[in-house]
Protein backbone atom coordinates (compact mmCIF):
# COMPACT_ATOMS: atom_id res chain seq x y z
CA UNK A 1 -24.96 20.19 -20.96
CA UNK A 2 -25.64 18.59 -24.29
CA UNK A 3 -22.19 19.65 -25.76
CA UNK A 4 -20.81 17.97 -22.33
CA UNK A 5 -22.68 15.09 -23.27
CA UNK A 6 -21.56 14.60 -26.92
CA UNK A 7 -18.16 15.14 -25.64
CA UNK A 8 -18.09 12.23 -23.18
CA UNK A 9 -19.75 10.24 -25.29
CA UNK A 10 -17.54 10.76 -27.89
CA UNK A 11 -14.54 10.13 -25.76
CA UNK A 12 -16.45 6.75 -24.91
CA UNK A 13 -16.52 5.85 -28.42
CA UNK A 14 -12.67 6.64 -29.04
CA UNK A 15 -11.85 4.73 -25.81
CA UNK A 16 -14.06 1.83 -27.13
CA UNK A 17 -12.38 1.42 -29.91
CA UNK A 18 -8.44 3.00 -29.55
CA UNK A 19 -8.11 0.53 -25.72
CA UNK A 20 -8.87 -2.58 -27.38
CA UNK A 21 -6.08 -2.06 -30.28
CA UNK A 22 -3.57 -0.88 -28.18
CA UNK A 23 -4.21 -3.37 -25.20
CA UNK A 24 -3.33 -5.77 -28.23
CA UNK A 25 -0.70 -4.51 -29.18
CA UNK A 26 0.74 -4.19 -25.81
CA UNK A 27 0.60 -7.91 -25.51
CA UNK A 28 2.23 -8.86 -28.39
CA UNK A 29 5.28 -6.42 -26.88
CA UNK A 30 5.02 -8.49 -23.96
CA UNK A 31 5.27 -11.58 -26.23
CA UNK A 32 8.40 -10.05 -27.64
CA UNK A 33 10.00 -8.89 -24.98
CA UNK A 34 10.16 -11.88 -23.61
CA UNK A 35 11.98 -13.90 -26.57
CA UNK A 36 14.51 -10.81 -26.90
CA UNK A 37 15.33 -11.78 -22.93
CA UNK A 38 15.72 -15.02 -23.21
CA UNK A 39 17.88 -14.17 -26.16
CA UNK A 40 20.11 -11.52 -24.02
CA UNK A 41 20.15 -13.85 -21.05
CA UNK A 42 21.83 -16.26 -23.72
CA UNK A 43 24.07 -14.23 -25.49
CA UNK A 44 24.60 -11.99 -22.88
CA UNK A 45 24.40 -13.21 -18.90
CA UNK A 46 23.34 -9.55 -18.22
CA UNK A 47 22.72 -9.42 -13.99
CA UNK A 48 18.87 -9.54 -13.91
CA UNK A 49 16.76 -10.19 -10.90
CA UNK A 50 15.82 -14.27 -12.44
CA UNK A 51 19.71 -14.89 -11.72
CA UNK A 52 19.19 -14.67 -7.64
CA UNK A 53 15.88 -16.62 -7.81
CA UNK A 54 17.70 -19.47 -10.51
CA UNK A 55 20.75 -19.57 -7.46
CA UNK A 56 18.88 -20.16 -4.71
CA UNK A 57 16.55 -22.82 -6.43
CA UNK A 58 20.18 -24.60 -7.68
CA UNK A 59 20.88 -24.12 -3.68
CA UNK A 60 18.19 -25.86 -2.78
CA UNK A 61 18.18 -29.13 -5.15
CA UNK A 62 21.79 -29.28 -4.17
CA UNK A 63 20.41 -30.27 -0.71
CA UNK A 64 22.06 -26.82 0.70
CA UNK A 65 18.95 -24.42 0.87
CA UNK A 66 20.98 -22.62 3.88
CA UNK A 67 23.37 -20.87 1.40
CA UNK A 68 20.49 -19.46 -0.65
CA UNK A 69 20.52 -16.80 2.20
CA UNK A 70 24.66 -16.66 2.52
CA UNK A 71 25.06 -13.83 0.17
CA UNK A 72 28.83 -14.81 -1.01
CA UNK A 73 27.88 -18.53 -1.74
CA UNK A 74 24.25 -17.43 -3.16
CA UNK A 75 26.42 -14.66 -5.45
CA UNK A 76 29.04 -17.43 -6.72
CA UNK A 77 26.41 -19.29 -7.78
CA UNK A 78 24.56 -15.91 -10.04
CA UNK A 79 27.85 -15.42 -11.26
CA UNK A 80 28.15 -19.02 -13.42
CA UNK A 81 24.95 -17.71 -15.56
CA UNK A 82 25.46 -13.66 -15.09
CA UNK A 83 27.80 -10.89 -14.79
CA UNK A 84 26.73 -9.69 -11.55
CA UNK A 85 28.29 -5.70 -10.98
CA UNK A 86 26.48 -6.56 -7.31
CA UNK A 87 24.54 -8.08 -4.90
CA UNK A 88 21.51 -9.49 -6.01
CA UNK A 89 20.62 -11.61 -2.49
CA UNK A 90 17.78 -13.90 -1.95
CA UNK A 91 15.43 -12.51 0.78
CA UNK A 92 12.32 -14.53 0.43
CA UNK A 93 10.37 -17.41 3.04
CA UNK A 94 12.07 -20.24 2.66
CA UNK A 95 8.71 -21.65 1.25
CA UNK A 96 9.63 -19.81 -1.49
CA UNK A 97 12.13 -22.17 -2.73
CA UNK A 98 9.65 -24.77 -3.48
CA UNK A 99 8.23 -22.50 -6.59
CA UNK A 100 12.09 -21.57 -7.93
CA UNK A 101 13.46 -25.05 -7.02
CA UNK A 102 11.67 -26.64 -9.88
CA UNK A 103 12.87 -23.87 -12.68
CA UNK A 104 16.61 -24.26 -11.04
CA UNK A 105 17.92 -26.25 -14.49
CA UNK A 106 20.37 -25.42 -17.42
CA UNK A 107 20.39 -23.81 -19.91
CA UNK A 108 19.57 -20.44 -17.96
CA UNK A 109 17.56 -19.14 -20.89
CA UNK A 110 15.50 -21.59 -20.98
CA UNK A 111 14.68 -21.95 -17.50
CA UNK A 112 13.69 -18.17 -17.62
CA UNK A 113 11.23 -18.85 -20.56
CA UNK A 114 9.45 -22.24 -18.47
CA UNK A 115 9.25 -19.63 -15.51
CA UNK A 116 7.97 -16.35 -17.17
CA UNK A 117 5.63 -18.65 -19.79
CA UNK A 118 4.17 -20.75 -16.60
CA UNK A 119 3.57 -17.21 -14.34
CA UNK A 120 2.32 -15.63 -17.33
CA UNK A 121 0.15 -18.11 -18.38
CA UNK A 122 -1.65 -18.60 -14.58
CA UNK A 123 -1.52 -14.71 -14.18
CA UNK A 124 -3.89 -14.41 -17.82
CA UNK A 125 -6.01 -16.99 -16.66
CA UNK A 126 -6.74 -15.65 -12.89
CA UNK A 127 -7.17 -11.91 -14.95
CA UNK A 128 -9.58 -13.30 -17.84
CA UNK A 129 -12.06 -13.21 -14.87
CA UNK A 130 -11.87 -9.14 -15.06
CA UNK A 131 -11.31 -8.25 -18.82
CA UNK A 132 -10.82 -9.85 -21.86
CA UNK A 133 -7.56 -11.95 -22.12
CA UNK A 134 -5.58 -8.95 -24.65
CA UNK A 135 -5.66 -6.46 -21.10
CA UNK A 136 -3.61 -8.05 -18.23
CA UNK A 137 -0.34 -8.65 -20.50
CA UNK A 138 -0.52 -4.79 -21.43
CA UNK A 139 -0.06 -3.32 -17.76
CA UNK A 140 3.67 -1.85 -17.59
CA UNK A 141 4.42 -3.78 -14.85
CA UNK A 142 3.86 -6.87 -17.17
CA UNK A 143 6.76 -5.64 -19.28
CA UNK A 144 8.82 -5.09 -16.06
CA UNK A 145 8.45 -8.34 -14.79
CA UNK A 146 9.01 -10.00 -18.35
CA UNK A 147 12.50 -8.20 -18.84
CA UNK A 148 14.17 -8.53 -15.13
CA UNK A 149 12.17 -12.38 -14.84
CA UNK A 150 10.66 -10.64 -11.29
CA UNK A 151 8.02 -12.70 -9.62
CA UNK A 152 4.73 -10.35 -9.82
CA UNK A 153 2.98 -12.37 -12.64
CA UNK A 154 2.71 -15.02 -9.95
CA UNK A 155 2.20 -13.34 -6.89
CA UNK A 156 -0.78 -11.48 -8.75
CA UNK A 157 -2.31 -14.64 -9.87
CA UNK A 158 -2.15 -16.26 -6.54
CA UNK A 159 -3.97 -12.94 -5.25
CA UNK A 160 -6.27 -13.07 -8.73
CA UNK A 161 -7.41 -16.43 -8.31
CA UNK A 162 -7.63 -16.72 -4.26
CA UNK A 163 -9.62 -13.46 -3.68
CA UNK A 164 -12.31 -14.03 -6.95
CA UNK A 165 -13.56 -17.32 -5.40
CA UNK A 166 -12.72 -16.43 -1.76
CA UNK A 167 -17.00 -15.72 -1.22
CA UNK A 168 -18.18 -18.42 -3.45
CA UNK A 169 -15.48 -21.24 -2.04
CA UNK A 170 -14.35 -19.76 0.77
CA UNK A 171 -11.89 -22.74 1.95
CA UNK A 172 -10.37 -22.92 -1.42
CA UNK A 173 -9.60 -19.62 -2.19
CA UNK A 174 -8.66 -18.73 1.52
CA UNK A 175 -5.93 -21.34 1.02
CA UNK A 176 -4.94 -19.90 -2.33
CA UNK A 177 -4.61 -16.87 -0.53
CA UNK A 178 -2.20 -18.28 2.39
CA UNK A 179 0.27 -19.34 -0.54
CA UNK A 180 1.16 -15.60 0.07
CA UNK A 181 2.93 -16.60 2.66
CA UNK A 182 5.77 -16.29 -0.23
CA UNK A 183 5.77 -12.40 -0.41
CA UNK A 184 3.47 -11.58 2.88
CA UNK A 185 3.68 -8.10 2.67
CA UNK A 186 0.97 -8.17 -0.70
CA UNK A 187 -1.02 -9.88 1.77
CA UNK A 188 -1.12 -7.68 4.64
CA UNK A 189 -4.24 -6.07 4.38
CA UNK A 190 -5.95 -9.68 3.31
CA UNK A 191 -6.82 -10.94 7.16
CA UNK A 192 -8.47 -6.85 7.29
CA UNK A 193 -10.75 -8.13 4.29
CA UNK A 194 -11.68 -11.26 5.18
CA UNK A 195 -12.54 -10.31 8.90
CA UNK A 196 -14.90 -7.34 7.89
CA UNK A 197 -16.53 -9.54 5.68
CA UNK A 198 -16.65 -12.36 8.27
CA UNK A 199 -15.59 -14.89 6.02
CA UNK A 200 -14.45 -17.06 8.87
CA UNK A 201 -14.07 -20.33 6.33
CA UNK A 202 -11.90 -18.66 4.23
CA UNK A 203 -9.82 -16.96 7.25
CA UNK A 204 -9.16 -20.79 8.15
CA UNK A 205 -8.37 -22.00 4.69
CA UNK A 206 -5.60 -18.88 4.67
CA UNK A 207 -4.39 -19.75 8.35
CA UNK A 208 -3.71 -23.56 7.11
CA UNK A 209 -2.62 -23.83 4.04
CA UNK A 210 -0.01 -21.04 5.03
CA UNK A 211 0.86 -22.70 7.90
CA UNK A 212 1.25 -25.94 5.84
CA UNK A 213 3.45 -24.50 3.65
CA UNK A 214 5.74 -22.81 6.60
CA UNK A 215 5.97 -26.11 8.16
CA UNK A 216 6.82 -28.04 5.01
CA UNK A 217 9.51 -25.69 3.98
CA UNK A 218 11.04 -26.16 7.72
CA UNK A 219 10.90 -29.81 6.93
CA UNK A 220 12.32 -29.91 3.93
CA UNK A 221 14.59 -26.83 4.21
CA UNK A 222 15.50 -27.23 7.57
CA UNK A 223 15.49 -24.55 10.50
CA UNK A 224 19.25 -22.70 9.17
CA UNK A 225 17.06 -21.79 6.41
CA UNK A 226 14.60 -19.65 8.23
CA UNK A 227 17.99 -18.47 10.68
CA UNK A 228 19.23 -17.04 7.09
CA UNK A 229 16.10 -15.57 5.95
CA UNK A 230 15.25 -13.51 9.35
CA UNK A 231 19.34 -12.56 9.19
CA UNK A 232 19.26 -10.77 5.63
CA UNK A 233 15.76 -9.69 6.17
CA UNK A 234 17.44 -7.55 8.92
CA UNK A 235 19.68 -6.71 6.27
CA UNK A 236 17.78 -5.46 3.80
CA UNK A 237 16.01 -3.12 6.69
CA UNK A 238 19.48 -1.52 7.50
CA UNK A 239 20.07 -1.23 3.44
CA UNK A 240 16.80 0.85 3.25
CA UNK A 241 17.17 2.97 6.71
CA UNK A 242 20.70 3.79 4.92
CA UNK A 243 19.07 4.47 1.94
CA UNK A 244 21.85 2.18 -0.11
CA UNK A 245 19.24 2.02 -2.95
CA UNK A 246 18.15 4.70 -5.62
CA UNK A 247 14.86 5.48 -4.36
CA UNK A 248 13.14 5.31 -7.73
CA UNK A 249 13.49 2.02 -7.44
CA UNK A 250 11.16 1.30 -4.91
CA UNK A 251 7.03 1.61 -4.91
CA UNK A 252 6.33 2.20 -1.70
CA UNK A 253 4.95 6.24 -0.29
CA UNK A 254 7.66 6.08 2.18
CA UNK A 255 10.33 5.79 -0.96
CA UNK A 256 8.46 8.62 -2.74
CA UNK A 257 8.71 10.74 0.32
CA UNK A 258 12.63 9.70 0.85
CA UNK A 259 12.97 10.60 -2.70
CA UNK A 260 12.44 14.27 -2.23
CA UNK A 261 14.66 14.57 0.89
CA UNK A 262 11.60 14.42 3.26
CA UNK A 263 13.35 13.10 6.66
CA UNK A 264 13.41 9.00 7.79
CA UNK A 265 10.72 9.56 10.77
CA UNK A 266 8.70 11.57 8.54
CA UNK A 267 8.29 9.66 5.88
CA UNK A 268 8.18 6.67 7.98
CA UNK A 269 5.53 8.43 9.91
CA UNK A 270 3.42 9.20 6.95
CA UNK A 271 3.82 5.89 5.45
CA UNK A 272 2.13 4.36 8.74
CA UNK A 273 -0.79 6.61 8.29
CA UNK A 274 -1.26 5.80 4.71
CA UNK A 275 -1.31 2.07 6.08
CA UNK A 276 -3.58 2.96 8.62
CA UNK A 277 -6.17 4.89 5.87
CA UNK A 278 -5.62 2.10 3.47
CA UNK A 279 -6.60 -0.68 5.86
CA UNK A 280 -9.58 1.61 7.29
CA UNK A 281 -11.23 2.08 3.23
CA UNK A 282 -10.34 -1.60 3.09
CA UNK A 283 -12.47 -2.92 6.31
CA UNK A 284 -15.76 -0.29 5.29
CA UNK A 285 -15.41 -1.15 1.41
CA UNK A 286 -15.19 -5.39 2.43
CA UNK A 287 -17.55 -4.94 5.54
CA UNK A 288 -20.65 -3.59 3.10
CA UNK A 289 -19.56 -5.64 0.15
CA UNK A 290 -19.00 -3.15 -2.32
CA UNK A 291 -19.34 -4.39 -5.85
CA UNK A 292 -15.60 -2.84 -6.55
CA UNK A 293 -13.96 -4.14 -3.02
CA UNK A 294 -11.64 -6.99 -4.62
CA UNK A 295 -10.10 -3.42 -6.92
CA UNK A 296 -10.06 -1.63 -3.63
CA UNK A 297 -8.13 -4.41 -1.47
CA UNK A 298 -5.60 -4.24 -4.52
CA UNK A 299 -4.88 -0.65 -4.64
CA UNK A 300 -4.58 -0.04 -0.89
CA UNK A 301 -2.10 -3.52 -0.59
CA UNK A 302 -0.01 -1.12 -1.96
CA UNK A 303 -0.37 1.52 0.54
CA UNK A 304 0.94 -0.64 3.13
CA UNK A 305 4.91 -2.21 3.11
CA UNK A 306 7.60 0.72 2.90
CA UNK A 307 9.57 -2.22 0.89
CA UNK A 308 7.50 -2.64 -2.50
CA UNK A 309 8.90 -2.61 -5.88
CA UNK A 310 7.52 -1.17 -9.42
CA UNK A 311 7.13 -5.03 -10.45
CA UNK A 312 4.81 -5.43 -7.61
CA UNK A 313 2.35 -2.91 -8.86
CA UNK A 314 0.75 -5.81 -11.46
CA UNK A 315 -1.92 -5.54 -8.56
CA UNK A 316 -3.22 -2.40 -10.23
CA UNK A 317 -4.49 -4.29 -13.00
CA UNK A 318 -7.56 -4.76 -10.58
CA UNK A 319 -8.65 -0.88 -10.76
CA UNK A 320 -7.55 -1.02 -14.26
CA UNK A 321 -10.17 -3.07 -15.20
CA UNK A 322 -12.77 -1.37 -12.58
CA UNK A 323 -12.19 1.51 -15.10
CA UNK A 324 -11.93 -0.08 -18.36
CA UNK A 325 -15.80 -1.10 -17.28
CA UNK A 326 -16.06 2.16 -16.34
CA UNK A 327 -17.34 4.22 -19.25
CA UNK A 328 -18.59 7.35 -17.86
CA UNK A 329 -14.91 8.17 -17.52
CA UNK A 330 -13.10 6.89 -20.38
CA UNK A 331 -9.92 8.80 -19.70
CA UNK A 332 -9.02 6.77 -16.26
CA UNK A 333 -7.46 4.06 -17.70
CA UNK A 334 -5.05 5.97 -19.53
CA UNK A 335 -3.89 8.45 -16.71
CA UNK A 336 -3.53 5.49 -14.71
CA UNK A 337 -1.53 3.40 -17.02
CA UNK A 338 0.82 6.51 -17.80
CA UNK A 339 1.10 6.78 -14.05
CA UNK A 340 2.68 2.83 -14.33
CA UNK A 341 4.50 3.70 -17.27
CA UNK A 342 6.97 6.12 -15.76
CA UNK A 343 8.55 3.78 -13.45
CA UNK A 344 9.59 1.16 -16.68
CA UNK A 345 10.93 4.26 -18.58
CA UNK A 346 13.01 4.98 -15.31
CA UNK A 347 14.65 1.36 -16.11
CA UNK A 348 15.70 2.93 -19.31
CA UNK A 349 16.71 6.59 -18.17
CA UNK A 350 13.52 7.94 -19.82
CA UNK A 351 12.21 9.06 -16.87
CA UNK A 352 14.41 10.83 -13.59
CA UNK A 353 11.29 11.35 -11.47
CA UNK A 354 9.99 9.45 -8.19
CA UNK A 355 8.42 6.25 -8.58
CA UNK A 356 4.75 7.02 -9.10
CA UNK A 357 3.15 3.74 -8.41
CA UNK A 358 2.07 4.95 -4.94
CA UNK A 359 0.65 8.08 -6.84
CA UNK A 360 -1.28 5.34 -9.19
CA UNK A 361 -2.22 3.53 -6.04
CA UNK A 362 -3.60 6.34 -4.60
CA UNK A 363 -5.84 8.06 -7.22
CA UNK A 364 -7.37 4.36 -8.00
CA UNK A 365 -8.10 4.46 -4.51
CA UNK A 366 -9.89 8.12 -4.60
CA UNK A 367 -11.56 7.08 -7.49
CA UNK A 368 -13.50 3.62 -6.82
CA UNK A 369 -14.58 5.22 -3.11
CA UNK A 370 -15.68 8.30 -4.42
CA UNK A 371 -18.78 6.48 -5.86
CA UNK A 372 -18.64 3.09 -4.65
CA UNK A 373 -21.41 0.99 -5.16
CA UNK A 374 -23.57 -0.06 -2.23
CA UNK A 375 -24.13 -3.38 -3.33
CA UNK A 376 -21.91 -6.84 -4.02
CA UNK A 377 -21.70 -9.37 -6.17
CA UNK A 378 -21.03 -12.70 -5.02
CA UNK A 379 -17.14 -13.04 -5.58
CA UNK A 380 -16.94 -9.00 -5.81
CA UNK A 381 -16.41 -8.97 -9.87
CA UNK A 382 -18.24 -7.79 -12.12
CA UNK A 383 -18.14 -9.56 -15.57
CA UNK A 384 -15.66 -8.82 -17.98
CA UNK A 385 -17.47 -6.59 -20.90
């Protein structure tokens, strides 16, 4: 038992000292990766996920937001900053189009650095409230976002900075949360929280400002808009159910499944139970306040949507940081982080397995129940050490 002790404490000390360093230099990779994209994007055009968000925001300060969801027009308009091999659509909200309007400008470089540096920059600040600032830029998915210019650092700030305040100013951060309305399927399981925790001010904060933001985007969008968004949202359903993607791209259980040849209805099937379990550890960890809850809404989020990509698992960096606190078990941070590192060596045919961010999703999960705490904090954080 002694020997058992020395060990872990011994692996405590390495962790102490070996996370820290590499966390840092993580970050500055980040940092770098960035400039060599905007670079590429430059010199380049390469076809990159930005282009589709840049076209639709030049679609919609051309006063014809409609087209942002006609695939031909929406592709002509990629194709003057980017080679595109194929279709890159658009199939967001049309509320959507308020955050990619504003970064819709020339040169396309550039407008790539304002968005990445402003999403970065909100996504650091809404994480500093878990770790120290050199952690949240180190996350694979960080580097994922940074290369394609993907929307995660924002979508996990929104979700950062809505669901730390949503006990101590409920109103506020339920109406951070209803900006969601962007991407609603990382906000599925958010009404499941909220209600077990009877947080009925910050239910109605979530409920308005979402509803604000619908109804402003019909306004200024107009109703063809939201005609175009339900049509190639129907789309993209028929592209998955004929499986016209790799399925290594996607996040999601039910891709995992597909992956190894496991049938539709099965997987589909077993992706609805998953759901179900997810939304179930959700409501009991939420209804008794556990001290870890906010990490556990984060990792079962990503239990839920069969359509969830390795960009969107930049919600793991709430376990993450559960476990860099953690130090009775200094080796989950690592496992878990090599877990979100296989999907980003995928992008560079390192790695031909599944996607294993519903693996990562998963074992967080399993761990922070298997010993929750039985008591909260106020917001559900504890401070960053």
């Amino acid at each position: 038992m002694d020997r058992v002790n020395q060990n872990g404490g011994r692996a405590r000390e390495v962790a102490g000292r070996v996370y820290p360093v590499l966390a840092l230099l993580l970050s500055t990779v980040f940092c770098l990766t960035v400039t060599l994209a905007a670079w590429v994007y430059h010199s380049e055009k390469p076809a990159v996920d930005f282009a589709s968000f840049w076209a639709a925001g030049r679609l919609a300060i051309r006063g014809t937001p409609a087209l942002a969801y006609d695939m031909e027009t929406h592709r002509a308009v990629e194709m003057t900053v980017a080679h595109m091999g194929g279709l890159m659509p658009f199939p967001y909200p049309p509320p959507f189009l308020f955050f990619v309007a504003p970064i819709a400008f020339e040169p396309f470089w550039l407008a790539y650095l304002a968005w990445i540096a402003a999403a970065a920059a909100l996504y650091v600040a809404a994480m500093s409230r878990l770790m120290p600032t050199r952690y949240p830029l180190a996350h694979p998915a960080a580097l994922v976002n940074a290369m394609i210019g993907q929307n995660g650092l924002l979508t996990t700030a929104i979700f950062g900075f809505g669901i730390a305040i949503v006990a101590t100013e409920p109103l506020l951060g339920g109406a951070v949360l209803g900006l969601l309305v962007v991407k609603p399927q990382l906000g599925i399981l958010l009404p499941v929280a909220l209600l077990a925790e009877r947080n009925w001010r910050a239910i109605a904060g979530a409920a308005a400002s979402s509803l604000l933001l619908l109804a402003l985007a019909w306004m200024a969008f107009g109703s063809d808009a939201y005609r175009g968004f339900l049509q190639i949202t129907g789309d993209y359903a028929g592209f998955m159910s004929a499986g016209r993607w790799n399925w290594s791209e996607f996040a999601s259980l039910f891709a995992f499944l597909r992956f190894f040849g496991i049938a539709q209805p099965i997987a589909l099937a077993l992706q609805i139970l998953a759901a179900v379990v997810a939304g179930a550890v959700t409501w009991r960890s939420w209804k008794m306040r556990n001290e870890n809850r906010i990490a556990v809404l984060a990792a079962a989020t990503l239990l839920v949507p069969p359509y969830l990509l390795t960009y969107d698992s930049l919600l793991l960096i709430m376990p993450l940081a559960v476990f860099l606190r953690d130090g009775a078990h200094p080796w989950r941070p690592a496992i878990l982080w090599l877990l979100l590192l296989a999907p980003l060596l995928g992008y560079f045919g390192l790695y031909p397995g599944p996607n294993t961010v519903p693996v990562a999703a998963i074992v967080s999960l399993w761990w922070l129940i298997r010993k929750e705490p039985a008591i909260a904090t106020a917001s559900g954080l504890s401070p960053a050490q």
